[in-house]
PDB file of N, CA and C in Angstrom:
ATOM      1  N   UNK A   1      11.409 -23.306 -30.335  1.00  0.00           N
ATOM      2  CA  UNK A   1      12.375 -22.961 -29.313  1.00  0.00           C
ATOM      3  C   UNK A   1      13.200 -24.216 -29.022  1.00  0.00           C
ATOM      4  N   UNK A   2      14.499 -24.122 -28.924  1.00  0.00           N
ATOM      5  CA  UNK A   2      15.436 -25.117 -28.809  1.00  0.00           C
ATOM      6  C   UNK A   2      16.226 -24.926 -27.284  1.00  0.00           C
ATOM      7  N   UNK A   3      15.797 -26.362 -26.609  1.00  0.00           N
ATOM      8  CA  UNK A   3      15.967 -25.856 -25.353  1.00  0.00           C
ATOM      9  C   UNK A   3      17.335 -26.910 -24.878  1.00  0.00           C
ATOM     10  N   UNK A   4      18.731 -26.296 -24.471  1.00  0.00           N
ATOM     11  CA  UNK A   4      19.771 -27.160 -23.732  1.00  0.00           C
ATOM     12  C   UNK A   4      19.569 -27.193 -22.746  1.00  0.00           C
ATOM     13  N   UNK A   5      20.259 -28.196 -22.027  1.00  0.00           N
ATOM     14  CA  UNK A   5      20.741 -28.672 -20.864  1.00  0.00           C
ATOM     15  C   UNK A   5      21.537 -28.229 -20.112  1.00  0.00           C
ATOM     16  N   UNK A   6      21.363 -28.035 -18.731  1.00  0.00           N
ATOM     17  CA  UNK A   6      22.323 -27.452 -18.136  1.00  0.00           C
ATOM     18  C   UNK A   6      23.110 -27.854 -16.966  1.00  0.00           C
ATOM     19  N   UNK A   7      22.522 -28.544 -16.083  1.00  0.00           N
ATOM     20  CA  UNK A   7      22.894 -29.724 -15.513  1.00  0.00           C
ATOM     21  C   UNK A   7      21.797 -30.289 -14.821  1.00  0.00           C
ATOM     22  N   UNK A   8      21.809 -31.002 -13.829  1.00  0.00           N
ATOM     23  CA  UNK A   8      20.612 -31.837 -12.927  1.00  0.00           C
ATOM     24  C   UNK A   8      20.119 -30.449 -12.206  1.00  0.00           C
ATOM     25  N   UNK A   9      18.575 -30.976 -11.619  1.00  0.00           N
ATOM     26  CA  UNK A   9      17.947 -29.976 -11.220  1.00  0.00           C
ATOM     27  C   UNK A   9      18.438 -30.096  -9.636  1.00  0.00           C
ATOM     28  N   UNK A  10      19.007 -31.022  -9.058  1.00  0.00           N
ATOM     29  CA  UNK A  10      19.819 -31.170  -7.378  1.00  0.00           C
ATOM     30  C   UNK A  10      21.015 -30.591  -7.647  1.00  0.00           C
ATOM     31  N   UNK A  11      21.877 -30.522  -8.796  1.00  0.00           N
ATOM     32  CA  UNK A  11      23.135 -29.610  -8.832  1.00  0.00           C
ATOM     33  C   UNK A  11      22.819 -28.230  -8.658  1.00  0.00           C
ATOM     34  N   UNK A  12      21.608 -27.108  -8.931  1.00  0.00           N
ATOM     35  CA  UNK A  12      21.382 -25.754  -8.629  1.00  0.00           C
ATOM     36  C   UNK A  12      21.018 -25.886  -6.940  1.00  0.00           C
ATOM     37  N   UNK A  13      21.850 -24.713  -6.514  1.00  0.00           N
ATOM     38  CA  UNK A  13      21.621 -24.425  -4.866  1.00  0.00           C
ATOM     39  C   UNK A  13      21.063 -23.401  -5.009  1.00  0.00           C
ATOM     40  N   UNK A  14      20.239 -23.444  -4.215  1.00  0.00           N
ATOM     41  CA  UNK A  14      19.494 -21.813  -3.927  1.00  0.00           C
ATOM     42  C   UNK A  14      20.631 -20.518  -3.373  1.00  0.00           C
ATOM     43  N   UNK A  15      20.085 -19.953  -3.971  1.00  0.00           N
ATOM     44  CA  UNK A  15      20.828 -18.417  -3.524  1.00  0.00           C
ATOM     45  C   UNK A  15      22.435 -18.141  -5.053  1.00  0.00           C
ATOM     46  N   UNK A  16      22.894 -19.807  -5.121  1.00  0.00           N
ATOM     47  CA  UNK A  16      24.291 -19.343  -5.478  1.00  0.00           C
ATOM     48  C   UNK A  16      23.904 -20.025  -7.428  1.00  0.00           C
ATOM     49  N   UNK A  17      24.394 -18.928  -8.077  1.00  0.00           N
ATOM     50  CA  UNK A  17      24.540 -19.222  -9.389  1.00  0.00           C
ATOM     51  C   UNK A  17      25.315 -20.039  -9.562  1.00  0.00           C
ATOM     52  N   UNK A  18      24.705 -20.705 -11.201  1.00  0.00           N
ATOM     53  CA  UNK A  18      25.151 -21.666 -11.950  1.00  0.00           C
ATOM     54  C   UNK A  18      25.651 -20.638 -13.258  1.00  0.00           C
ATOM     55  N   UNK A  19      26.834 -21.109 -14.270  1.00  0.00           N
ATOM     56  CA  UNK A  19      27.736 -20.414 -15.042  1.00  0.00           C
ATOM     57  C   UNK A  19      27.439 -21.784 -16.273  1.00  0.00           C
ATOM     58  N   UNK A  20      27.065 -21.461 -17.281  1.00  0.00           N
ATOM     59  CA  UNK A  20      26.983 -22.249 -18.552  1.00  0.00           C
ATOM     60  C   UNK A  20      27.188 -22.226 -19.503  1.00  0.00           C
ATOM     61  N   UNK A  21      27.541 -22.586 -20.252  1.00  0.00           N
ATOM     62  CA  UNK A  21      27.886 -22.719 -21.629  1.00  0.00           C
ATOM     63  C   UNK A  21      26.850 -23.398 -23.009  1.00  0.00           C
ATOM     64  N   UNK A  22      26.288 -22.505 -23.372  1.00  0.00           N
ATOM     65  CA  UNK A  22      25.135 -22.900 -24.199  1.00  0.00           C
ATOM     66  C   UNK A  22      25.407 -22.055 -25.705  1.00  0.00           C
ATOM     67  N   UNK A  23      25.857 -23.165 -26.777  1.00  0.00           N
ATOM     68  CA  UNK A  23      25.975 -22.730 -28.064  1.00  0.00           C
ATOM     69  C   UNK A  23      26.396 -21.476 -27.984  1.00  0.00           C
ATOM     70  N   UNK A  24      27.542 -21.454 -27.363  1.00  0.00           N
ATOM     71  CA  UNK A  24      28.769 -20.650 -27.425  1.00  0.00           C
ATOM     72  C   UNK A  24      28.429 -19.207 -26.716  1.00  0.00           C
ATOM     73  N   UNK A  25      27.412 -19.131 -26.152  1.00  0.00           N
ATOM     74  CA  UNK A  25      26.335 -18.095 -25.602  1.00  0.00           C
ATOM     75  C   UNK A  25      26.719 -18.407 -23.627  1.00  0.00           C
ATOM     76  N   UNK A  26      27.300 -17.955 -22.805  1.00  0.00           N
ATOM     77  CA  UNK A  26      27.412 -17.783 -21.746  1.00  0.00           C
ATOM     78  C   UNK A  26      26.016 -17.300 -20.444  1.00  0.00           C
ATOM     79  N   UNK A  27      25.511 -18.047 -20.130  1.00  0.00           N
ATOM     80  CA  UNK A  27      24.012 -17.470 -19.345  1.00  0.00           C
ATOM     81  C   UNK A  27      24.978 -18.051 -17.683  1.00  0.00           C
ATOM     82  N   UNK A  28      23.777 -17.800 -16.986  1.00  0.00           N
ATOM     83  CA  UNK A  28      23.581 -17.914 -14.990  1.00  0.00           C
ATOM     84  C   UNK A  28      22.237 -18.184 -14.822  1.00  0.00           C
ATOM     85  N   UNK A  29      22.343 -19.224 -13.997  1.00  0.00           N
ATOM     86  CA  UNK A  29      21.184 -19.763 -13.624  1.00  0.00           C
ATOM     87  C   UNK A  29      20.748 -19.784 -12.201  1.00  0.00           C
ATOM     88  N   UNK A  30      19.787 -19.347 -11.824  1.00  0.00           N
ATOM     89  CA  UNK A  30      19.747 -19.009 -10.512  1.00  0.00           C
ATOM     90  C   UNK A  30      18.224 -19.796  -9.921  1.00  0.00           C
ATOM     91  N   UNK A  31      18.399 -20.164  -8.155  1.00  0.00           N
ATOM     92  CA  UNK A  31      16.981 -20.699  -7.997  1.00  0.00           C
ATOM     93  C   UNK A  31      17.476 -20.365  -6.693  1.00  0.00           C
ATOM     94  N   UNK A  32      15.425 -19.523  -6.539  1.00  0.00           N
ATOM     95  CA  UNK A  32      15.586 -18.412  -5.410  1.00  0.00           C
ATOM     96  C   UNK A  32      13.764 -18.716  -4.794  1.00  0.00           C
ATOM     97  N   UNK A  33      13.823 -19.354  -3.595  1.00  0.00           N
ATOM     98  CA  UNK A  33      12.631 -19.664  -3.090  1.00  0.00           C
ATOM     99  C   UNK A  33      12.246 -20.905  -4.207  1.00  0.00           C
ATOM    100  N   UNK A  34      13.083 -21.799  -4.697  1.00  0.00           N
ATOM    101  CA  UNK A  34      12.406 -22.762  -5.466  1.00  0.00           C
ATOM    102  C   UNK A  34      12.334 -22.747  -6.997  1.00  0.00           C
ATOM    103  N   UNK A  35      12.453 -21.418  -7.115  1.00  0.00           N
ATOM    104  CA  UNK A  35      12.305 -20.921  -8.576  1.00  0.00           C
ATOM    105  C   UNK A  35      13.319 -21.033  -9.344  1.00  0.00           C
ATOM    106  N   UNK A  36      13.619 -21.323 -10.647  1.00  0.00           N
ATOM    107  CA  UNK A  36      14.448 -21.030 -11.635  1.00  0.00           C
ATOM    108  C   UNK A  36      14.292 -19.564 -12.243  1.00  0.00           C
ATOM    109  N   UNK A  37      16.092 -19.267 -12.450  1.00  0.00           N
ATOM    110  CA  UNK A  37      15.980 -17.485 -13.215  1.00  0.00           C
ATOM    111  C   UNK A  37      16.697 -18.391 -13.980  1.00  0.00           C
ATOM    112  N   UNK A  38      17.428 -17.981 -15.284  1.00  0.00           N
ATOM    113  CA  UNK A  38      17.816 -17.536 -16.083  1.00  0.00           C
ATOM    114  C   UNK A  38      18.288 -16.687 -16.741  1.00  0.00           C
ATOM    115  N   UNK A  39      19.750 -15.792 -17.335  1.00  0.00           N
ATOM    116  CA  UNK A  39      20.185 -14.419 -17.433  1.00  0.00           C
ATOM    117  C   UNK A  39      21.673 -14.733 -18.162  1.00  0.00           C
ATOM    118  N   UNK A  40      22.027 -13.825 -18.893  1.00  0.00           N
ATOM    119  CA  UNK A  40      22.848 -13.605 -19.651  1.00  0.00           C
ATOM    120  C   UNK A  40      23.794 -13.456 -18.179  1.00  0.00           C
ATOM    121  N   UNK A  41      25.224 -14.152 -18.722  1.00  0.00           N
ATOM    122  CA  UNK A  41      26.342 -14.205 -17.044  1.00  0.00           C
ATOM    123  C   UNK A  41      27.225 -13.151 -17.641  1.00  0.00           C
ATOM    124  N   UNK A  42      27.007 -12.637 -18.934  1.00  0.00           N
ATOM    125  CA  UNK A  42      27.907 -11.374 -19.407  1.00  0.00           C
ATOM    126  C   UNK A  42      27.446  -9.947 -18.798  1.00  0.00           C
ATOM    127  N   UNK A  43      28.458  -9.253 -17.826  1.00  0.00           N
ATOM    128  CA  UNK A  43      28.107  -7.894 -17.188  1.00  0.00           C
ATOM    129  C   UNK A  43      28.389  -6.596 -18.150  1.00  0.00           C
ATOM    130  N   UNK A  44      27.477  -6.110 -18.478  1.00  0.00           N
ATOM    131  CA  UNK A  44      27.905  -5.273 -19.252  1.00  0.00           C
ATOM    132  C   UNK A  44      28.868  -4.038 -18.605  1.00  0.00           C
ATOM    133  N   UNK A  45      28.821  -3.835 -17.777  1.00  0.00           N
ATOM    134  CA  UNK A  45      29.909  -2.750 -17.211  1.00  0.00           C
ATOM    135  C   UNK A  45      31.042  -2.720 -17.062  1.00  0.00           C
ATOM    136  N   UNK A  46      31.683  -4.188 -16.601  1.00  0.00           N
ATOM    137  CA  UNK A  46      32.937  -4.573 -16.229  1.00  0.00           C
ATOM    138  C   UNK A  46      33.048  -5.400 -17.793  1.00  0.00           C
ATOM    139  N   UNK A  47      32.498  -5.322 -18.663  1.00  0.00           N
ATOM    140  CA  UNK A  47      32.709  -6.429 -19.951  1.00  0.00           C
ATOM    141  C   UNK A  47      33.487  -7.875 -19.966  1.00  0.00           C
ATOM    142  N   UNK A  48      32.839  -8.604 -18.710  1.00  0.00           N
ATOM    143  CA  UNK A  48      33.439  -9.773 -17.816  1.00  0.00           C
ATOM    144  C   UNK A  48      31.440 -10.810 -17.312  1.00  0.00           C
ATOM    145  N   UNK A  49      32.188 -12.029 -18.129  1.00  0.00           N
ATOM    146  CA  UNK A  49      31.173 -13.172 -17.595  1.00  0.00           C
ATOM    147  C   UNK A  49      31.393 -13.821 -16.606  1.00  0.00           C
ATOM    148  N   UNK A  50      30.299 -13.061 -15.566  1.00  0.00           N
ATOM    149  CA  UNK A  50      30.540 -13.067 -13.947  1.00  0.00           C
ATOM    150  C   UNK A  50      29.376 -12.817 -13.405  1.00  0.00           C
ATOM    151  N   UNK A  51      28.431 -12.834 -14.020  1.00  0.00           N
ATOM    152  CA  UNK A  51      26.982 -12.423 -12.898  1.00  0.00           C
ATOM    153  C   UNK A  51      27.064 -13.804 -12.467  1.00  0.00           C
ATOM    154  N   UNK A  52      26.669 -15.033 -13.156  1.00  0.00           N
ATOM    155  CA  UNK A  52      27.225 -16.376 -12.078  1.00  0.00           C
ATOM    156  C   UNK A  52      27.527 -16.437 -10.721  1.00  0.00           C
ATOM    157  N   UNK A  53      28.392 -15.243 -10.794  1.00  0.00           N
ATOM    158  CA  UNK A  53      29.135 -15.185  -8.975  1.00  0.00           C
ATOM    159  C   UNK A  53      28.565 -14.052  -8.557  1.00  0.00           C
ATOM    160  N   UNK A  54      27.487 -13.680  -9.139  1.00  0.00           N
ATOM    161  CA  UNK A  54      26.849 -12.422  -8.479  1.00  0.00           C
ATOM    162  C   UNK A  54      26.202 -12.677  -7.055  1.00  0.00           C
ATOM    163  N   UNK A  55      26.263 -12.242  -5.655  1.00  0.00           N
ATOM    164  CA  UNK A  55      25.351 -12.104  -4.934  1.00  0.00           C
ATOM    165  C   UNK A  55      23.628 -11.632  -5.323  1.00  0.00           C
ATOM    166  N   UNK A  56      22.953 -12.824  -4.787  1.00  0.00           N
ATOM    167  CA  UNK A  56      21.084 -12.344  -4.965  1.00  0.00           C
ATOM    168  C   UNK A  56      20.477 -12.032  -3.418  1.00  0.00           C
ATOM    169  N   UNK A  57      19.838 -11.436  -4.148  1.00  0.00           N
ATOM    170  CA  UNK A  57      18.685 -10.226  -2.589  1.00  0.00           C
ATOM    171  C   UNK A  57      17.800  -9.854  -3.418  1.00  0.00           C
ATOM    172  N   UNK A  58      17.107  -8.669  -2.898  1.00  0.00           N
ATOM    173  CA  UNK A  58      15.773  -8.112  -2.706  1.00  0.00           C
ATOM    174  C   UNK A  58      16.456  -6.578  -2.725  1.00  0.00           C
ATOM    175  N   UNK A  59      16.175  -5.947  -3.532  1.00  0.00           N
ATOM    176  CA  UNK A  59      16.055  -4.213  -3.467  1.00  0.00           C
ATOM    177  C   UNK A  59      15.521  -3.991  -3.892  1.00  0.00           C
ATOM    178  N   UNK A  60      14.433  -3.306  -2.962  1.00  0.00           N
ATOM    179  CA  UNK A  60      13.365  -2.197  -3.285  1.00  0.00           C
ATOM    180  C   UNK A  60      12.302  -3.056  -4.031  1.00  0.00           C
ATOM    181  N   UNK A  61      11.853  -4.559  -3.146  1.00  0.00           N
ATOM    182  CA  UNK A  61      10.889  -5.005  -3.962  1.00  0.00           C
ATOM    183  C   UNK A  61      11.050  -5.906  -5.235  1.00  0.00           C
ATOM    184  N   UNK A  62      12.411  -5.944  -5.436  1.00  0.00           N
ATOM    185  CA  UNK A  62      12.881  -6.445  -6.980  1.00  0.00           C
ATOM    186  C   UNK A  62      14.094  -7.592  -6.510  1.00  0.00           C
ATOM    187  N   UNK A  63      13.652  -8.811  -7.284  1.00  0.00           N
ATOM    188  CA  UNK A  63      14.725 -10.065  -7.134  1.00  0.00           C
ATOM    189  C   UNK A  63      15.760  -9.524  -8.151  1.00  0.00           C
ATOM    190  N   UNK A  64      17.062  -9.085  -7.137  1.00  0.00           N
ATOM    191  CA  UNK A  64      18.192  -9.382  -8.090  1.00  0.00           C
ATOM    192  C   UNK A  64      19.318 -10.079  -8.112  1.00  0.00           C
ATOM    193  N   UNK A  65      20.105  -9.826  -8.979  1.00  0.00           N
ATOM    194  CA  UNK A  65      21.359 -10.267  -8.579  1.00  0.00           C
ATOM    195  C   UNK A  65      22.767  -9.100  -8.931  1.00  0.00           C
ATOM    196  N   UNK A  66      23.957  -9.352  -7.811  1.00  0.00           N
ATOM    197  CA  UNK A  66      24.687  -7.975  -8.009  1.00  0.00           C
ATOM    198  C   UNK A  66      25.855  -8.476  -8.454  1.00  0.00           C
ATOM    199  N   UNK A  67      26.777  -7.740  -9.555  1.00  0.00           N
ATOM    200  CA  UNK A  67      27.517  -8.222 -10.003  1.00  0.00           C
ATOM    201  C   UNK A  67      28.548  -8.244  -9.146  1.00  0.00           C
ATOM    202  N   UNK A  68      29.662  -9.246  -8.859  1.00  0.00           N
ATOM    203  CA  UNK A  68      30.455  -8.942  -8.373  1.00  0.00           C
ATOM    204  C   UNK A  68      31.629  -8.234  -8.233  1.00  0.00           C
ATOM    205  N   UNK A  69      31.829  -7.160  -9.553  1.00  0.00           N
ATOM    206  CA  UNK A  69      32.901  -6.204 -10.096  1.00  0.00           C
ATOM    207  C   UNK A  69      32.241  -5.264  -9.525  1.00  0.00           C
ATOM    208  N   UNK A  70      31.734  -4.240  -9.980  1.00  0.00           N
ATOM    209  CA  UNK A  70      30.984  -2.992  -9.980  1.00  0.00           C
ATOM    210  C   UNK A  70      30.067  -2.847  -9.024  1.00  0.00           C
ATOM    211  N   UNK A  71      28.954  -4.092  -8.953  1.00  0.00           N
ATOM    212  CA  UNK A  71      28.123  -4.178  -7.952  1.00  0.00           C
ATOM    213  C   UNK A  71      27.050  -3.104  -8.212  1.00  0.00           C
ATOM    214  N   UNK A  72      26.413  -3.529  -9.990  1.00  0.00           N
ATOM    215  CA  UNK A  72      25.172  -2.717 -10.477  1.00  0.00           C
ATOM    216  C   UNK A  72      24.280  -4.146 -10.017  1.00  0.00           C
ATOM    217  N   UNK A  73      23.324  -3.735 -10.070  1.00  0.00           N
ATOM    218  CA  UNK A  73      21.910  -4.859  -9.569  1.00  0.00           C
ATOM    219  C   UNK A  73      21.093  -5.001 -11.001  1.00  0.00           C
ATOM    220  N   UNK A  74      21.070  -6.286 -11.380  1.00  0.00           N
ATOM    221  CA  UNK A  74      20.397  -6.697 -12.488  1.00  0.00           C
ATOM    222  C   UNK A  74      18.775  -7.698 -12.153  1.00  0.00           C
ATOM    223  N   UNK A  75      17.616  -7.060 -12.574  1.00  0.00           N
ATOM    224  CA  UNK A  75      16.565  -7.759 -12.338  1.00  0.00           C
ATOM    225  C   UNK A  75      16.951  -9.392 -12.857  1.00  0.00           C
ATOM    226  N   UNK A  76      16.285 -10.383 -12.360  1.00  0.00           N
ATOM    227  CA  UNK A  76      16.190 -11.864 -12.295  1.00  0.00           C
ATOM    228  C   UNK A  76      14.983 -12.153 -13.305  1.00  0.00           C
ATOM    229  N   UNK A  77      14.099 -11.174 -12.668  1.00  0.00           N
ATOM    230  CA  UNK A  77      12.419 -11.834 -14.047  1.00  0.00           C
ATOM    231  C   UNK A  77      12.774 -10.449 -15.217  1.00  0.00           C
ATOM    232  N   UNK A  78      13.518  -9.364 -15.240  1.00  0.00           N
ATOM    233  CA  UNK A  78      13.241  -8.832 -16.637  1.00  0.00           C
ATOM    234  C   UNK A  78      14.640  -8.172 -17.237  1.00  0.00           C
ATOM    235  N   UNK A  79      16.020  -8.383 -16.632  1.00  0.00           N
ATOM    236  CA  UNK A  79      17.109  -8.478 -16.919  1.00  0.00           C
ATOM    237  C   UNK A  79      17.345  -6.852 -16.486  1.00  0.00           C
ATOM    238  N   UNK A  80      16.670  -6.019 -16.484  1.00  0.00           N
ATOM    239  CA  UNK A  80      17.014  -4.643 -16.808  1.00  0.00           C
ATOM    240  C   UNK A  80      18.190  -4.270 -14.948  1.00  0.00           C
ATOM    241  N   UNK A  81      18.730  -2.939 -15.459  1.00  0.00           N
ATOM    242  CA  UNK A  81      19.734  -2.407 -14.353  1.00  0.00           C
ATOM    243  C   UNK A  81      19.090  -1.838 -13.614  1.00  0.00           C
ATOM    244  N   UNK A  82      19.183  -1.621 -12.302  1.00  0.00           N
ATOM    245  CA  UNK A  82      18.402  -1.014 -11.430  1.00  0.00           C
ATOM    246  C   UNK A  82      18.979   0.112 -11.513  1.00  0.00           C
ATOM    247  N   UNK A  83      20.572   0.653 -11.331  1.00  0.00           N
ATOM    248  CA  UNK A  83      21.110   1.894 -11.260  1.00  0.00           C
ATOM    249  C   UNK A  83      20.808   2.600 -12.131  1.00  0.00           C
ATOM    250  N   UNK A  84      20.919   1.568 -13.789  1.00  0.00           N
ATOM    251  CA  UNK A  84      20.721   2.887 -14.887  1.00  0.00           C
ATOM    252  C   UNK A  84      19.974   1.972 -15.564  1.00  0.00           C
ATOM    253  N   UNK A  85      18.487   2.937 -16.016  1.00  0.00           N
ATOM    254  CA  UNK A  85      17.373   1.841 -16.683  1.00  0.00           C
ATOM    255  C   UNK A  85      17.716   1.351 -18.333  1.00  0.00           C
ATOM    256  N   UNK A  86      19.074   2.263 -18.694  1.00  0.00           N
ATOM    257  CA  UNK A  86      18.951   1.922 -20.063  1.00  0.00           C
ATOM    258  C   UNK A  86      19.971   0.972 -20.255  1.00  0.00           C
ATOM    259  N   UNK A  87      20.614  -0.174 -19.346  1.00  0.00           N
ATOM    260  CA  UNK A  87      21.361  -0.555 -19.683  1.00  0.00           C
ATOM    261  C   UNK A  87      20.398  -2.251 -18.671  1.00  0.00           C
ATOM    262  N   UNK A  88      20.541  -3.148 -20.022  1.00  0.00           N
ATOM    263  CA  UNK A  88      20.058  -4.670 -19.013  1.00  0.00           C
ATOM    264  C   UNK A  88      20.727  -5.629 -19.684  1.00  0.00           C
ATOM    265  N   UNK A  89      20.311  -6.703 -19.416  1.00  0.00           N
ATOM    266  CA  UNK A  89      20.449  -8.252 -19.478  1.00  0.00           C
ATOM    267  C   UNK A  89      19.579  -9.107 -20.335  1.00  0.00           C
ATOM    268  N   UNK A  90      20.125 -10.026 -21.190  1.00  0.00           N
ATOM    269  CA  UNK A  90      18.609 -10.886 -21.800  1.00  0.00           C
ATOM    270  C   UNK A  90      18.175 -11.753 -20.949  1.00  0.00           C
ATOM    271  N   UNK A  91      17.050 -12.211 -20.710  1.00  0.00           N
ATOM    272  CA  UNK A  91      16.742 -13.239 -19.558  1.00  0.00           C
ATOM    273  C   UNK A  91      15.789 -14.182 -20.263  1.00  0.00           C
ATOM    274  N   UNK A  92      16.415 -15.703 -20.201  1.00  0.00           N
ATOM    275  CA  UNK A  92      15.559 -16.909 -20.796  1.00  0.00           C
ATOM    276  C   UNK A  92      14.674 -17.450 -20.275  1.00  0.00           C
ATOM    277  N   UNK A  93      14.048 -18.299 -20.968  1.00  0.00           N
ATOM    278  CA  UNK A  93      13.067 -19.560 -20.400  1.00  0.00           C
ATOM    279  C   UNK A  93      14.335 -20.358 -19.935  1.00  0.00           C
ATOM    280  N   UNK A  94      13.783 -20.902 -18.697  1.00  0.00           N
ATOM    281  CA  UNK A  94      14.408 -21.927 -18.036  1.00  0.00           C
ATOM    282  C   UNK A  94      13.159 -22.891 -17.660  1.00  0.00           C
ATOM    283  N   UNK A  95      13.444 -24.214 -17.709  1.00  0.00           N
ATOM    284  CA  UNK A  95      12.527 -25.306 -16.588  1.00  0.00           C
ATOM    285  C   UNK A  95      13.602 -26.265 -16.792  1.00  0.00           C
ATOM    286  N   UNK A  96      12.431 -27.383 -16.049  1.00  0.00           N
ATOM    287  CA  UNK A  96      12.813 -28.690 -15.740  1.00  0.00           C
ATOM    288  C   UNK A  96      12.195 -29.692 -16.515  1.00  0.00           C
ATOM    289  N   UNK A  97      12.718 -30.662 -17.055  1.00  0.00           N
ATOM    290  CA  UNK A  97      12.771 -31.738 -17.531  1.00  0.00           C
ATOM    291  C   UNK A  97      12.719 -33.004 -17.330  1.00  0.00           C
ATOM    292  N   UNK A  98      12.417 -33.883 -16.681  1.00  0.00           N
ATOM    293  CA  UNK A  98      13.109 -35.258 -16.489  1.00  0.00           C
ATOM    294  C   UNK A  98      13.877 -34.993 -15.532  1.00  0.00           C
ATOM    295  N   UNK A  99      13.894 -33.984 -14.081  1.00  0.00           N
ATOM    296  CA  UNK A  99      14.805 -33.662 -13.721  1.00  0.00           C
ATOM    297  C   UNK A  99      15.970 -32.833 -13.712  1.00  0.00           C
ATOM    298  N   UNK A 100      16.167 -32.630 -15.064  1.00  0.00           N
ATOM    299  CA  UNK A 100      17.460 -31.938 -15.813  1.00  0.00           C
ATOM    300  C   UNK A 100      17.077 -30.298 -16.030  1.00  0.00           C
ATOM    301  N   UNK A 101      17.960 -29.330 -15.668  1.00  0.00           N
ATOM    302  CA  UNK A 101      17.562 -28.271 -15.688  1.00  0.00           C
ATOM    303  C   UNK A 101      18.235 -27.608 -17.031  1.00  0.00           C
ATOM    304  N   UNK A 102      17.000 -27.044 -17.971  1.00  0.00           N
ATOM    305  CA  UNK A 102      17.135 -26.775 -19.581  1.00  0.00           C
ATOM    306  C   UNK A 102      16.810 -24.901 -19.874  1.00  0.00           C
ATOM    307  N   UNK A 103      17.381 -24.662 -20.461  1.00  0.00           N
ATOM    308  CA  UNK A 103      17.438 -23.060 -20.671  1.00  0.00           C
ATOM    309  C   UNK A 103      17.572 -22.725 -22.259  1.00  0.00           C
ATOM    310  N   UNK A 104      16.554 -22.153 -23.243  1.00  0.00           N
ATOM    311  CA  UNK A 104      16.574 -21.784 -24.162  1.00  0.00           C
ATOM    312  C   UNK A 104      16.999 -20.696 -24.550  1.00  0.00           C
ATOM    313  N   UNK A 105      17.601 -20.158 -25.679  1.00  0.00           N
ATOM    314  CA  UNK A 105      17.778 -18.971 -26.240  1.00  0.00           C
ATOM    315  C   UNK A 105      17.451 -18.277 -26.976  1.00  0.00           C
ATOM    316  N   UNK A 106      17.564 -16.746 -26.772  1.00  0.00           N
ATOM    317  CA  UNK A 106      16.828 -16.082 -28.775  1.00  0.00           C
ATOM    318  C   UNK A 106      15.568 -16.276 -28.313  1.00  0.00           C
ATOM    319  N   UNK A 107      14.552 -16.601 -27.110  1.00  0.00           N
ATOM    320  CA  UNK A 107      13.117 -16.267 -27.572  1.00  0.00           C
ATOM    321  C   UNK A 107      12.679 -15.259 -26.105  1.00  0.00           C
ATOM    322  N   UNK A 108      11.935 -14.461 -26.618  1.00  0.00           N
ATOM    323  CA  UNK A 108      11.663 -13.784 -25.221  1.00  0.00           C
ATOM    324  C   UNK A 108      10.717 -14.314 -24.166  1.00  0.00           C
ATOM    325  N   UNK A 109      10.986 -13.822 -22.842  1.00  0.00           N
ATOM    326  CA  UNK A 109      10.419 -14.599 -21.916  1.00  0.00           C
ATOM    327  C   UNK A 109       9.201 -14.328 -21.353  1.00  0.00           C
ATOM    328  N   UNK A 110       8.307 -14.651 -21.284  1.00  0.00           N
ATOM    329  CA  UNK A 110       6.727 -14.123 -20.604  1.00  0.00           C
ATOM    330  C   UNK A 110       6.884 -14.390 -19.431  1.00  0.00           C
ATOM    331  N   UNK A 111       7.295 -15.884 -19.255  1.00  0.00           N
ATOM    332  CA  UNK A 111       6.858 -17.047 -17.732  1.00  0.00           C
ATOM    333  C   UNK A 111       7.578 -17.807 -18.048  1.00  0.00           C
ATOM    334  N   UNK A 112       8.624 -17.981 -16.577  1.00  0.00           N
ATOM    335  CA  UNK A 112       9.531 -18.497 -16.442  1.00  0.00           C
ATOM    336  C   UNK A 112       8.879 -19.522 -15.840  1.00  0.00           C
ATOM    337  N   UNK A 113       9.536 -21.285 -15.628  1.00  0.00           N
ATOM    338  CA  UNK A 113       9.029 -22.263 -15.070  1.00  0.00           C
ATOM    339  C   UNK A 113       9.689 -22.641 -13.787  1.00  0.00           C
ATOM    340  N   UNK A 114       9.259 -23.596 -13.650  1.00  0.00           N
ATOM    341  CA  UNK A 114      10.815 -24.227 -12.683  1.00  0.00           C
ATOM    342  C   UNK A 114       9.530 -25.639 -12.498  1.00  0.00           C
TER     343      UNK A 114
END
């Protein structure tokens, strides 16, 4: 697994996404109670890389985040849509490093770090 960089781990604010650029691959990085997410920032509905600026909450038990076009709710730990189950998100390994907050691609995720 080949893991980039994404910026310092004091540049992520809680609540508000991070927007990246990783081998030409667009993800959002999110840290919620401390935690690192990780998630594809491409919305599939509006076909616009923007979950980044998605608002995050809690529905129905489930950390998400809502896109800001359409405003479908995408899980944080397993990418999938809350409105319609057949449509989701890929969601990476993310941690920390030396400080530096790193996000891999292409491998699926069990356990996320932070």
């Amino acid at each position: 697994m080949e893991w980039a960089t994404v910026c310092s781990a004091g540049e992520v604010t809680e609540l508000l996404g991070i927007g990246a650029l990783i081998f030409d691959h667009q993800v959002a990085v999110f840290k919620v109670d401390g935690e690192l997410y990780a998630i594809d920032n491409f919305d599939p509905f509006s076909q616009a890389n923007v979950l980044s600026r998605g608002i995050v909450g809690d529905l129905k038990g489930e950390l998400v985040v809502a896109s800001p076009i359409y405003k479908q709710h995408f899980s944080l730990k397993a990418g999938t849509c809350l409105e319609d189950g057949t449509v989701s998100i890929a969601v990476h390994p993310v941690r920390v490093q030396d400080g530096m907050v790193q996000v891999a691609l292409g491998s699926p995720v069990s356990q996320q770090a932070a």
